[in-house]
Protein backbone atom coordinates (compact mmCIF):
# COMPACT_ATOMS: atom_id res chain seq x y z
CA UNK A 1 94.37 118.64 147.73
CA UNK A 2 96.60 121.77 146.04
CA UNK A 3 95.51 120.87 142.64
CA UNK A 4 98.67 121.61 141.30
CA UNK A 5 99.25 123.83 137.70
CA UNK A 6 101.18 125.75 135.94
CA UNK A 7 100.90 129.25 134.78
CA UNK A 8 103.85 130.70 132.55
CA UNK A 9 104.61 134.45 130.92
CA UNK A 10 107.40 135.94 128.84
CA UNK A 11 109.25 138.80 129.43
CA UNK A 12 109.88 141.39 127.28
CA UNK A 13 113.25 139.92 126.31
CA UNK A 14 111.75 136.49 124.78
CA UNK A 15 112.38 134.46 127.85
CA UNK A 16 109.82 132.61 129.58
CA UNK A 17 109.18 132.17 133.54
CA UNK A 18 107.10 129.66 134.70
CA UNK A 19 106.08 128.47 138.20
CA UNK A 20 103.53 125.73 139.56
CA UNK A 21 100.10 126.93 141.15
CA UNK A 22 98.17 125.17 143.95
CA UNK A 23 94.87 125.74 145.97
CA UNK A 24 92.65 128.19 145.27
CA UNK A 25 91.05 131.37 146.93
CA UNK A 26 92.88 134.59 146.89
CA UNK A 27 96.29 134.62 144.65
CA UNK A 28 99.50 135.20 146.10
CA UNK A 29 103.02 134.96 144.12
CA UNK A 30 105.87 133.22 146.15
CA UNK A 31 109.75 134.78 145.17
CA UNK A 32 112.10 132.23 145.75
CA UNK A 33 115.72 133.01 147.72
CA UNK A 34 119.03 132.78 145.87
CA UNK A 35 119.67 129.16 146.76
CA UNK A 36 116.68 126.92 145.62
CA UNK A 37 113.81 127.27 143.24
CA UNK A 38 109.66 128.25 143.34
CA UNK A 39 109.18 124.94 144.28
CA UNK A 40 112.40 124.09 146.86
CA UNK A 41 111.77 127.28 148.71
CA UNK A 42 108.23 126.68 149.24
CA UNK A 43 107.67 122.86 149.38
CA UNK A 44 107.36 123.15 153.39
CA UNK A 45 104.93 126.32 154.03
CA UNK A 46 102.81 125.35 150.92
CA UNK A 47 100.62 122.62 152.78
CA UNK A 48 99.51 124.94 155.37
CA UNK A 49 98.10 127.97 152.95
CA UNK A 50 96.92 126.20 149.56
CA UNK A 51 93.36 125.55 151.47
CA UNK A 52 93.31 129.66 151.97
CA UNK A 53 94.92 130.63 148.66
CA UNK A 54 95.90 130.19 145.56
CA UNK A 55 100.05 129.90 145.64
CA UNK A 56 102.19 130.91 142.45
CA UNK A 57 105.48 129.70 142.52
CA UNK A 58 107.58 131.73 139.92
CA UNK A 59 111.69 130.28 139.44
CA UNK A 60 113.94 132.98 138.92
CA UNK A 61 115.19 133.00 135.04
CA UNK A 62 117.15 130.34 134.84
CA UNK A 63 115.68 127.97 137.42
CA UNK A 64 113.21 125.40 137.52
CA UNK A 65 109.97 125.72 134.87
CA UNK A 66 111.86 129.58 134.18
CA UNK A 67 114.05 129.90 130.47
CA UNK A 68 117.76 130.40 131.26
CA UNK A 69 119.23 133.78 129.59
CA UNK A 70 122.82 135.52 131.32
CA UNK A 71 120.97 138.80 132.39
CA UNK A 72 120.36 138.22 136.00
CA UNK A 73 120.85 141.83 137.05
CA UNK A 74 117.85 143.13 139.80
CA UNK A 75 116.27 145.32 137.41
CA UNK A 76 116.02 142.41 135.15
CA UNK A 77 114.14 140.09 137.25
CA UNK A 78 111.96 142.55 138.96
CA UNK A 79 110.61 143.04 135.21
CA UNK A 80 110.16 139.26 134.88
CA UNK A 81 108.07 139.37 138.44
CA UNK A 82 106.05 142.53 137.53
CA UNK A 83 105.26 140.62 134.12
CA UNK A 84 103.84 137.56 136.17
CA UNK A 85 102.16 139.22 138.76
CA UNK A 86 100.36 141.26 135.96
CA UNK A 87 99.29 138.33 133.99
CA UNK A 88 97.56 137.25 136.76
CA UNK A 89 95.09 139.74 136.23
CA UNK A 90 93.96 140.39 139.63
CA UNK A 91 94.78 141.99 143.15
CA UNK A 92 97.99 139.83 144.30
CA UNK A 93 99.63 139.31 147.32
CA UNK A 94 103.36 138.84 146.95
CA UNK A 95 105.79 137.05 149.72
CA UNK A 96 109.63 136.91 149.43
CA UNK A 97 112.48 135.30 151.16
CA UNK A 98 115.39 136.76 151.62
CA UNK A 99 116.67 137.57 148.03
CA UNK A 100 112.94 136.65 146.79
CA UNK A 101 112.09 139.67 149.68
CA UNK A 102 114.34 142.12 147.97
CA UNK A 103 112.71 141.48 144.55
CA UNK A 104 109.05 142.21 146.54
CA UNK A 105 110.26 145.37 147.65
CA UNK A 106 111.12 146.25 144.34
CA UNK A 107 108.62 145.81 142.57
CA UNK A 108 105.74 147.25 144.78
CA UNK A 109 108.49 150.18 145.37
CA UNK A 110 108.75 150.89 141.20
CA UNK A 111 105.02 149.85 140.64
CA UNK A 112 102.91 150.84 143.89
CA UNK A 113 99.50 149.53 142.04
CA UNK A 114 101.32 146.42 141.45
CA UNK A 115 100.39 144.46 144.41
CA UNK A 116 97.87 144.14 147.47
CA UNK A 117 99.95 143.60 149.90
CA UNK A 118 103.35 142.19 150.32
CA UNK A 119 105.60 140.00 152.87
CA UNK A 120 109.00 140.23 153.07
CA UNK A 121 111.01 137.91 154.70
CA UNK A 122 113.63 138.82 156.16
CA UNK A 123 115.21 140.69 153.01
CA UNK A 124 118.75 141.63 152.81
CA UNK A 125 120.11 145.50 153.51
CA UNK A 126 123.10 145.48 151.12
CA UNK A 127 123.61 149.19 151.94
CA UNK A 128 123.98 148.84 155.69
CA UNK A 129 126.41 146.18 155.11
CA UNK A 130 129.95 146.71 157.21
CA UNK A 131 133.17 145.64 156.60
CA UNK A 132 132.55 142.68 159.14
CA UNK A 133 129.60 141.60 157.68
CA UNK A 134 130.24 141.40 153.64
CA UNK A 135 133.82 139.62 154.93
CA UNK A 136 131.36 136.83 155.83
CA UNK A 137 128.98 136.76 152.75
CA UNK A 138 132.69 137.54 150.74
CA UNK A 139 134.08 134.61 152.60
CA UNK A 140 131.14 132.42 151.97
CA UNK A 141 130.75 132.74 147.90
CA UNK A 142 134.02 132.86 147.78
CA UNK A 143 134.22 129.44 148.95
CA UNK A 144 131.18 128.28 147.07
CA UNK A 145 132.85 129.43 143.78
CA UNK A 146 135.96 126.95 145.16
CA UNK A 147 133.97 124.03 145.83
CA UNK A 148 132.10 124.68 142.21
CA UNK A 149 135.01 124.38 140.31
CA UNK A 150 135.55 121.16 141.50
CA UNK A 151 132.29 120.04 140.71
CA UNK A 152 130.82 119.56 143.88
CA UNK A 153 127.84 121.32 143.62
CA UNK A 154 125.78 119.94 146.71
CA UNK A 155 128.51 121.10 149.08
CA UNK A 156 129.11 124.47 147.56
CA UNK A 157 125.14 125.55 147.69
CA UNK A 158 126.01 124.13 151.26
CA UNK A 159 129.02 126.42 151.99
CA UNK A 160 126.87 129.44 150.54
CA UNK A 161 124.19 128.56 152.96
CA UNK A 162 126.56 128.97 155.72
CA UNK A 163 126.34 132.52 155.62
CA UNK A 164 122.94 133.14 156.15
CA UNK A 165 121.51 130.22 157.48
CA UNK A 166 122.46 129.09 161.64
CA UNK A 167 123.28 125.84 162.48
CA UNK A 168 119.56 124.35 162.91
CA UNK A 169 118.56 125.86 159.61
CA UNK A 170 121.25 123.65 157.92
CA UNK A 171 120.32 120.66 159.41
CA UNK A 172 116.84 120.85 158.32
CA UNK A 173 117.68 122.05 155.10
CA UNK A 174 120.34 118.90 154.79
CA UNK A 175 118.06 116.74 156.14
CA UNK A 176 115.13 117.49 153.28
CA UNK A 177 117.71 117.88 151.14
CA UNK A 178 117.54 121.00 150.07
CA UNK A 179 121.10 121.58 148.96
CA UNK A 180 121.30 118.48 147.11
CA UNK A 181 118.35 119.69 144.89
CA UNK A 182 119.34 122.86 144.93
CA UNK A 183 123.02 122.26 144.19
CA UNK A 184 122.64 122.61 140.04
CA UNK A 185 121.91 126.51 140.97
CA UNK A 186 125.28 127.28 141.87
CA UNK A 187 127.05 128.60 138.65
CA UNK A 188 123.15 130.94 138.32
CA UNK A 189 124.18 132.01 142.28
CA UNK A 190 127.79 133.14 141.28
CA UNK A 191 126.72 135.00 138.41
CA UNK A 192 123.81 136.88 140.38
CA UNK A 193 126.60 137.83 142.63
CA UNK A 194 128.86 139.10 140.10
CA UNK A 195 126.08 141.15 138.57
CA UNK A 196 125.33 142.49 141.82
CA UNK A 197 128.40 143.85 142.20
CA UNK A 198 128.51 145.30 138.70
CA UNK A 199 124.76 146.99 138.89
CA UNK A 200 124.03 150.39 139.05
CA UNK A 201 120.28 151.08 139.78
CA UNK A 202 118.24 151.63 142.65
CA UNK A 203 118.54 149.20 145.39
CA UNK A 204 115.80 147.53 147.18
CA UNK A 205 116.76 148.85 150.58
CA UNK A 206 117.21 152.69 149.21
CA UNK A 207 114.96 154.33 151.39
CA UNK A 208 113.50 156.72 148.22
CA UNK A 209 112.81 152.71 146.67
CA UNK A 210 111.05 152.21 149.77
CA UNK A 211 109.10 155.21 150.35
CA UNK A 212 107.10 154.34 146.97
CA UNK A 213 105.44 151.11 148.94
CA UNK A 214 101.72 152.27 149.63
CA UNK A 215 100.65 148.81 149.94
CA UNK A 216 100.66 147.12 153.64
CA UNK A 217 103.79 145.20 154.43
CA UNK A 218 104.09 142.29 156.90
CA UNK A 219 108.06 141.77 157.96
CA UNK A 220 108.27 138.10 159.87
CA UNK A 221 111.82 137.51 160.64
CA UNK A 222 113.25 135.08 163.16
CA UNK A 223 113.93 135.46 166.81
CA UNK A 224 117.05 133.61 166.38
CA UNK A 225 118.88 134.74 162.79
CA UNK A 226 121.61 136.67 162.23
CA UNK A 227 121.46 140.01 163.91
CA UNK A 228 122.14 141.82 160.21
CA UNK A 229 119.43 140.52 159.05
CA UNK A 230 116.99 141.60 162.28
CA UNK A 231 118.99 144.83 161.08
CA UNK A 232 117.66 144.87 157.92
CA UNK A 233 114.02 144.23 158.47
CA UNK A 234 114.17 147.19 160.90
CA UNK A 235 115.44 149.55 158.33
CA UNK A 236 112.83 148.58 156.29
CA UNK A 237 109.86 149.05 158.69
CA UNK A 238 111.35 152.43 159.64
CA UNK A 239 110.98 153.52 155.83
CA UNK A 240 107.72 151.65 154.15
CA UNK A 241 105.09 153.88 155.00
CA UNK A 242 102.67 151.00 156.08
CA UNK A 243 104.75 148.21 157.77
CA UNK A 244 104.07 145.66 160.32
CA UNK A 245 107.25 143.68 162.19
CA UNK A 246 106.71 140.13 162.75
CA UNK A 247 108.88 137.75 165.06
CA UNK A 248 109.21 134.16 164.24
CA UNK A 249 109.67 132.55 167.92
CA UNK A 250 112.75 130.24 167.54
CA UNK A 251 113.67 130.90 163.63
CA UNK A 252 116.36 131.45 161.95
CA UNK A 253 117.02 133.15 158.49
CA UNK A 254 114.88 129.59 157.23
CA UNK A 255 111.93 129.90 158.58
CA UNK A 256 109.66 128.49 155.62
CA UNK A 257 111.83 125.19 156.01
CA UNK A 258 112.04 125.48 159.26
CA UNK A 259 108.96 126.92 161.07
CA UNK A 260 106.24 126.53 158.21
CA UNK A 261 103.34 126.56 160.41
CA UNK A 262 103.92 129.91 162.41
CA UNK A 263 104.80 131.19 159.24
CA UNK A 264 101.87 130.37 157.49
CA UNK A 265 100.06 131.28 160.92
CA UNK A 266 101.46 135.00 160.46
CA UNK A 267 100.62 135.26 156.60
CA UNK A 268 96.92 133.88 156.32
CA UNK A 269 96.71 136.83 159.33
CA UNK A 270 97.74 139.16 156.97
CA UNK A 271 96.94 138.01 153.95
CA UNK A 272 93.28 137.24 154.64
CA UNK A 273 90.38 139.12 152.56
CA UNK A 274 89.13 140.30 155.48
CA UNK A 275 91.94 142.43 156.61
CA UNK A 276 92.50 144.27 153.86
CA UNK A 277 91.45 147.53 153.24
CA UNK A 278 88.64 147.85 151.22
């Protein structure tokens, strides 16, 4: 049984982000992708680690337990992570998917002491992004914001997804729907986009960002997803000082919806007391 909670904190800014917790044993924060929620993201994988750990499931500002507020920019949320990890007050693991992966990175990159250990998954490489390549993410939200303004919600989260996700990925995902429940995110998706393209920090993948990492990194990515994204966890590896490349036989760029138990297989490896350095 995950004994599910809740644990909240508020950011600097007023606004509060909350997330469920379930299991116990050794804490580790979950950052959701730019589709779902804490919980969405992590329904699947969660069965197969809250016996090991104890899962925190943060939403993004604006999503599920989190307060709403129109500053989505990266710096922003890292801030709201870094102010949940700390409130844990102990030695936390953090995993991320995909846009959840890029906030990991940041945050152990601007706060090394931050976190134990982190997991990546699969996170994106905006900076080794070619003309081909942000066509198809262009193409994709472009068509999401489309499909938004005529209020159908489910099939734009669905048109996003078509970008990063292949084709078993979105059958999975439709069939739990995941895009249904996820489909009220949309106008908080376009507007992280937008801000993206307005923002003017340090990126994730900057390789001075990821040089700051001292804490062991496990990359998992899938055998099968989009070769940009393989891309990406490679220039990552070849820049964190202490990283570890995982392959996820037969996944995709959804491998906690799709492939939850070799995921979980690959993170209680990592993630266990016992391997980490004392």
């Amino acid at each position: 049984m995950s004994h599910q909670r809740t644990h909240y904190v508020t950011t600097s800014d007023g606004v509060t982000i909350g997330g469920t917790v379930h299991g116990h044993g050794p804490p580790l924060v979950f950052l959701q992708g730019v589709i779902g929620d804490g919980d969405l993201d992590w329904q699947t994988l969660l069965p197969h680690l809250t016996d090991r750990f104890t899962c925190y499931l943060p939403s993004l500002r604006g999503r599920g337990l989190s307060d709403d507020h129109p500053d989505l920019s990266i710096g922003r949320q890292t801030e709201d992570i870094l102010a949940y990890v700390d409130s844990i007050e102990e030695p936390t693991g953090l995993v991320g998917w995909s846009a959840g992966a890029n906030f990991a990175l940041s945050v152990a990159g601007a706060q090394p002491d931050a976190v134990a250990a982190l997991a990546p998954i699969e996170p994106v490489a905006n900076s080794l992004m070619g003309e081909q390549e942000q066509a198809a993410m262009g193409g994709a939200i472009a068509r999401t914001g489309e499909l938004a303004s005529e209020g159908r919600l489910t099939e734009a989260m669905r048109a996003f997804a078509d970008y990063p996700f292949n084709d078993e990925d979105i059958a999975v995902a439709e069939d739990a729907g995941y895009f249904e429940a996820a489909g009220r995110y949309v106008p908080n998706l376009l507007s992280i986009f937008q801000q993206l393209m307005e923002y003017q920090g340090p990126m994730p993948d900057d390789p001075a960002v990821l040089a700051e990492i001292s804490a062991p990194v496990l990359l998992p990515h899938g055998s099968k997803t989009r070769p940009f994204f393989a891309t990406s966890v490679r220039h990552v590896a070849d820049h964190v000082p202490d990283a570890t490349v995982q392959e996820i036989s037969g996944a995709g760029h959804a491998a906690p919806l799709t492939h939850p138990e070799a995921l979980a297989e690959a993170l209680t490896s990592f993630f266990s007391p016992t391997k980490q350095p004392a």
